[in-house]
Protein backbone atom coordinates (compact mmCIF):
# COMPACT_ATOMS: atom_id res chain seq x y z
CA UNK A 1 57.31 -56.09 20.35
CA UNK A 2 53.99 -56.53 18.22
CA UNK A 3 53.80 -59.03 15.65
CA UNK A 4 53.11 -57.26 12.28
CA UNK A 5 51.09 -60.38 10.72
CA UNK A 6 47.92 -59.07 11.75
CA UNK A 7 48.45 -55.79 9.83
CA UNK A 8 49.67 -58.14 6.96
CA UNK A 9 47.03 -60.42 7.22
CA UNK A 10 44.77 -57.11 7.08
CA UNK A 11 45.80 -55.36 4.13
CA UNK A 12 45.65 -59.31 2.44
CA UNK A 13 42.23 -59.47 3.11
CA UNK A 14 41.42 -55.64 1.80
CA UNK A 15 43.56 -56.08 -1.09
CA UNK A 16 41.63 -59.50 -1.95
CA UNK A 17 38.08 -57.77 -1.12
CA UNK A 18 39.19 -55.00 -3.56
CA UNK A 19 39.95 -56.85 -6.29
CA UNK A 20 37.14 -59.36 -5.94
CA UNK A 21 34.93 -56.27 -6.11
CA UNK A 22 36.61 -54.70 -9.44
CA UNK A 23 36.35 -58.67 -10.80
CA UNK A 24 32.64 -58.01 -9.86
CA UNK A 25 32.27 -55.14 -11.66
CA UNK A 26 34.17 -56.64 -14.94
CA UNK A 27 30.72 -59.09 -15.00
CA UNK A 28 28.17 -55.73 -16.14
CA UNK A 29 28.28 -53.96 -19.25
CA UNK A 30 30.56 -51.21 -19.18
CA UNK A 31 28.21 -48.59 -20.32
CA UNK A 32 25.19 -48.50 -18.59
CA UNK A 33 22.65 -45.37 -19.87
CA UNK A 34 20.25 -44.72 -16.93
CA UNK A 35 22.13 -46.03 -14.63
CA UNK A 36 21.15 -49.08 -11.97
CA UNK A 37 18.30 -48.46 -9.65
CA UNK A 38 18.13 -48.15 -5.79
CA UNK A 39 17.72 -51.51 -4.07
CA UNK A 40 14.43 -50.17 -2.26
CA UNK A 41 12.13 -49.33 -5.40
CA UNK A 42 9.71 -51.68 -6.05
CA UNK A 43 8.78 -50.25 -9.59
CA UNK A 44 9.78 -52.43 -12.96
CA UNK A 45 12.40 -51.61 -15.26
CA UNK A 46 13.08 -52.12 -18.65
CA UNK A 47 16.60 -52.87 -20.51
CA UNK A 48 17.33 -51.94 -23.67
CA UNK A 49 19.89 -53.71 -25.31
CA UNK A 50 20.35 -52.08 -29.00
CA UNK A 51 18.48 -50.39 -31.54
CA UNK A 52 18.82 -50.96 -35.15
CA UNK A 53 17.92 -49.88 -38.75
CA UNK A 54 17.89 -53.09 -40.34
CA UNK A 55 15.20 -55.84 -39.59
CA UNK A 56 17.95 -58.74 -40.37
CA UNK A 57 20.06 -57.13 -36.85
CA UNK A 58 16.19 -57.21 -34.76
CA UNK A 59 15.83 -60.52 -35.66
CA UNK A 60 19.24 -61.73 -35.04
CA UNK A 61 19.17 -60.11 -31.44
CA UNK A 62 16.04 -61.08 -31.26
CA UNK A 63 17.28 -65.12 -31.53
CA UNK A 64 20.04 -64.37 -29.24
CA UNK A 65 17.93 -63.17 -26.82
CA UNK A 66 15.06 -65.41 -27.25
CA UNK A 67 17.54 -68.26 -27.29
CA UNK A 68 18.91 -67.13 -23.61
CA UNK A 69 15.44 -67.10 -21.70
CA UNK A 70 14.40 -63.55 -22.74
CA UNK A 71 11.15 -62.78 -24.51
CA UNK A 72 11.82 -59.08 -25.94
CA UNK A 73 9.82 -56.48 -27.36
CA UNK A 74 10.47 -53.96 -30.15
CA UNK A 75 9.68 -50.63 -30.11
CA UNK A 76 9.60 -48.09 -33.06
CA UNK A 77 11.78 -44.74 -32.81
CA UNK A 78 12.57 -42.59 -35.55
CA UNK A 79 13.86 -45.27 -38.01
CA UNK A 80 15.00 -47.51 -35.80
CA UNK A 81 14.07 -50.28 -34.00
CA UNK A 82 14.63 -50.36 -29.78
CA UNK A 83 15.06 -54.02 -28.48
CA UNK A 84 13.95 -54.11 -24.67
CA UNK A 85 14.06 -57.07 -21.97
CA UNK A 86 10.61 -55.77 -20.10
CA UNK A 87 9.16 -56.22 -16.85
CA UNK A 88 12.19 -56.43 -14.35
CA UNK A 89 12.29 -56.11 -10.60
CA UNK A 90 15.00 -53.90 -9.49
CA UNK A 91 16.16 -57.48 -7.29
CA UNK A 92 17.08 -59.09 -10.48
CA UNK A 93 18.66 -56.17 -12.83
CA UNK A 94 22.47 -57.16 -11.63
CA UNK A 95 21.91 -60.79 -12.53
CA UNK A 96 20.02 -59.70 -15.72
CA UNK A 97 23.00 -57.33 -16.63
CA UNK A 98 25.96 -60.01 -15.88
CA UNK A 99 23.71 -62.47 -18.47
CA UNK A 100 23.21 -59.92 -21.00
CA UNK A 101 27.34 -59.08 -21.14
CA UNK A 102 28.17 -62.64 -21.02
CA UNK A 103 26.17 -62.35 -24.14
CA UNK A 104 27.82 -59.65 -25.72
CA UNK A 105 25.67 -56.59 -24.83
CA UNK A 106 28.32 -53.88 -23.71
CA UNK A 107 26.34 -51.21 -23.59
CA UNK A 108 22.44 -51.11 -22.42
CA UNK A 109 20.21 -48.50 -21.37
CA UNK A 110 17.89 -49.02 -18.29
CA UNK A 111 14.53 -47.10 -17.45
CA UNK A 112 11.01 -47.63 -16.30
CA UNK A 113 9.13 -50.10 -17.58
CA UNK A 114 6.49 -48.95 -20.45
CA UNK A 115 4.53 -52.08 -19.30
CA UNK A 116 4.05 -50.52 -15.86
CA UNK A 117 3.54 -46.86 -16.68
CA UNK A 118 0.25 -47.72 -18.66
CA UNK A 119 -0.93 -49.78 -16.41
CA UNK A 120 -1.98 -53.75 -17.13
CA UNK A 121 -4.68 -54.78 -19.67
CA UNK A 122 -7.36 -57.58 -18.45
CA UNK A 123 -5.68 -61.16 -18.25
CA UNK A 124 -8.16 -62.65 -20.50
CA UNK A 125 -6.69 -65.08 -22.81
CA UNK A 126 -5.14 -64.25 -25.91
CA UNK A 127 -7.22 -64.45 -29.19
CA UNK A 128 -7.01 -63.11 -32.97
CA UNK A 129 -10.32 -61.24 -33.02
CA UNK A 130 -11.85 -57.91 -31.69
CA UNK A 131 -12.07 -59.97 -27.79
CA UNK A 132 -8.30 -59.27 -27.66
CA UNK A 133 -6.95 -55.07 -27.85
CA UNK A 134 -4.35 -54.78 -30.20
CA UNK A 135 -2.46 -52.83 -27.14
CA UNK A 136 -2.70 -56.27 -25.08
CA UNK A 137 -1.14 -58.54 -28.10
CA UNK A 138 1.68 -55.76 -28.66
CA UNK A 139 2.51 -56.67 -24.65
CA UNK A 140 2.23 -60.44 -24.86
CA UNK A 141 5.74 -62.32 -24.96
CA UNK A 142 6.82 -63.98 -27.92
CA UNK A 143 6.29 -67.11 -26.40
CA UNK A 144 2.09 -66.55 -25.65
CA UNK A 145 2.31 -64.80 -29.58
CA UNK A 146 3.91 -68.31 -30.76
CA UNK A 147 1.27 -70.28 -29.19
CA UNK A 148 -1.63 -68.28 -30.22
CA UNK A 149 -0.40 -68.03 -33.82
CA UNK A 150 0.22 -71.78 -33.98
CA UNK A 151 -3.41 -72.95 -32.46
CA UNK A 152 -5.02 -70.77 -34.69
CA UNK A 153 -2.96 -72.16 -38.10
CA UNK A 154 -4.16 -75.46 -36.22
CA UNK A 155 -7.56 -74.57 -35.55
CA UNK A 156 -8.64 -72.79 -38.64
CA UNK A 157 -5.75 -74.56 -41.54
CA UNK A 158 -5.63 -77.88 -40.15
CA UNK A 159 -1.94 -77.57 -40.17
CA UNK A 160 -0.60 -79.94 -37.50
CA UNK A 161 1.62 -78.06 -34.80
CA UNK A 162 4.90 -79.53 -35.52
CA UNK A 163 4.86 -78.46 -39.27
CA UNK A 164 4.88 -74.67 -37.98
CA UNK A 165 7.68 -72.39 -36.31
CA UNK A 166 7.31 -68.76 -35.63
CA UNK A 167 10.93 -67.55 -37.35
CA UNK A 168 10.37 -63.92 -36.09
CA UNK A 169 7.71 -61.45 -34.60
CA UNK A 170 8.08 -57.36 -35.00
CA UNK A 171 6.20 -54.90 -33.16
CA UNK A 172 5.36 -51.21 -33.84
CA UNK A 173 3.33 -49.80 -30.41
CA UNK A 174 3.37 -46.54 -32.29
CA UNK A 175 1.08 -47.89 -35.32
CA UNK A 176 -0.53 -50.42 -33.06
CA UNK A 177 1.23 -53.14 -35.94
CA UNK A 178 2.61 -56.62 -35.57
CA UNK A 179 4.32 -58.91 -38.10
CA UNK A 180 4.66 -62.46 -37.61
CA UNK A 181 6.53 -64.09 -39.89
CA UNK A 182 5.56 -68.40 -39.92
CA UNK A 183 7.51 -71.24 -41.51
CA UNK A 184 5.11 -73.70 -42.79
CA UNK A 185 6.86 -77.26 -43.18
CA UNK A 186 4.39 -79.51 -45.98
């Protein structure tokens, strides 16, 4: 007579390996627009995360975002405003999901990266004059925007570094725009 624990022990281990995958799943937004990319691409995605009518909801996701590692951008459409992670390998989208519903984003929308369609501007550094195309500034990450802003208030207001924060920057690709808007401490 055969011993039925293997068969038990089998449908243990399936059962276990089942729900560990649905657990799995639980971890990703549950609406996913685009859906994820195949492991082999090499191209870059983009996520979008929400898109909003009022400025006060950018910034705030913005802050979230910012606050959690992430340096988005903004893009104008219609009358809203599209907040996007950018520049993603496809390795790192499932790890980039789970973080962004940990943080509350339930539903996202996943495409090509802009950044990589129109190709890369020269890695010169970043200045506030005609050396720098407003299309390369419109690309840089908040963080090399806050530094730039800051050593020029240095530079050309004497303001010392500490007295300045960068509450929020805004960016409109369509009318080649940005607004940064500074707290000055005195």
């Amino acid at each position: 007579m055969k011993s039925k624990v293997p068969g038990i022990f089998f449908v243990l281990i399936n059962l276990f390996c089942i729900s560990s995958f649905c657990i799995a799943q639980q971890n990703l937004p549950s609406r996913i627009i685009g859906g994820i990319p195949g492991a082999g691409n090499r191209a870059l995605y983009e996520i979008q995360v929400g898109a909003f009518l009022l400025e006060q909801n950018v910034v705030k996701t913005s802050n979230l975002l910012e606050r959690n590692g992430y340096s988005p951008v903004f893009e104008n459409f219609r009358d809203l405003t599209r907040v996007i992670i950018p520049q993603i390998p496809v390795n790192q989208i499932i790890t980039h999901l789970e973080k962004l519903k940990r943080l509350g984003f339930d539903e996202v929308i996943i495409r090509p990266d802009q950044t990589s369609i129109r190709g890369s501007f020269s890695k010169q550094p970043l200045a506030l004059d005609e050396s720098t195309p407003m299309e390369v500034l419109l690309e840089a990450s908040d963080k090399q925007i806050t530094e730039l802003v800051i050593n020029e208030a240095v530079k050309e207001m004497n303001i010392p570094p500490e007295d300045i924060s960068v509450e929020y920057i805004l960016r409109d690709n369509n009318s080649q725009a940005m607004v940064i808007k500074l707290n000055i401490n005195q």
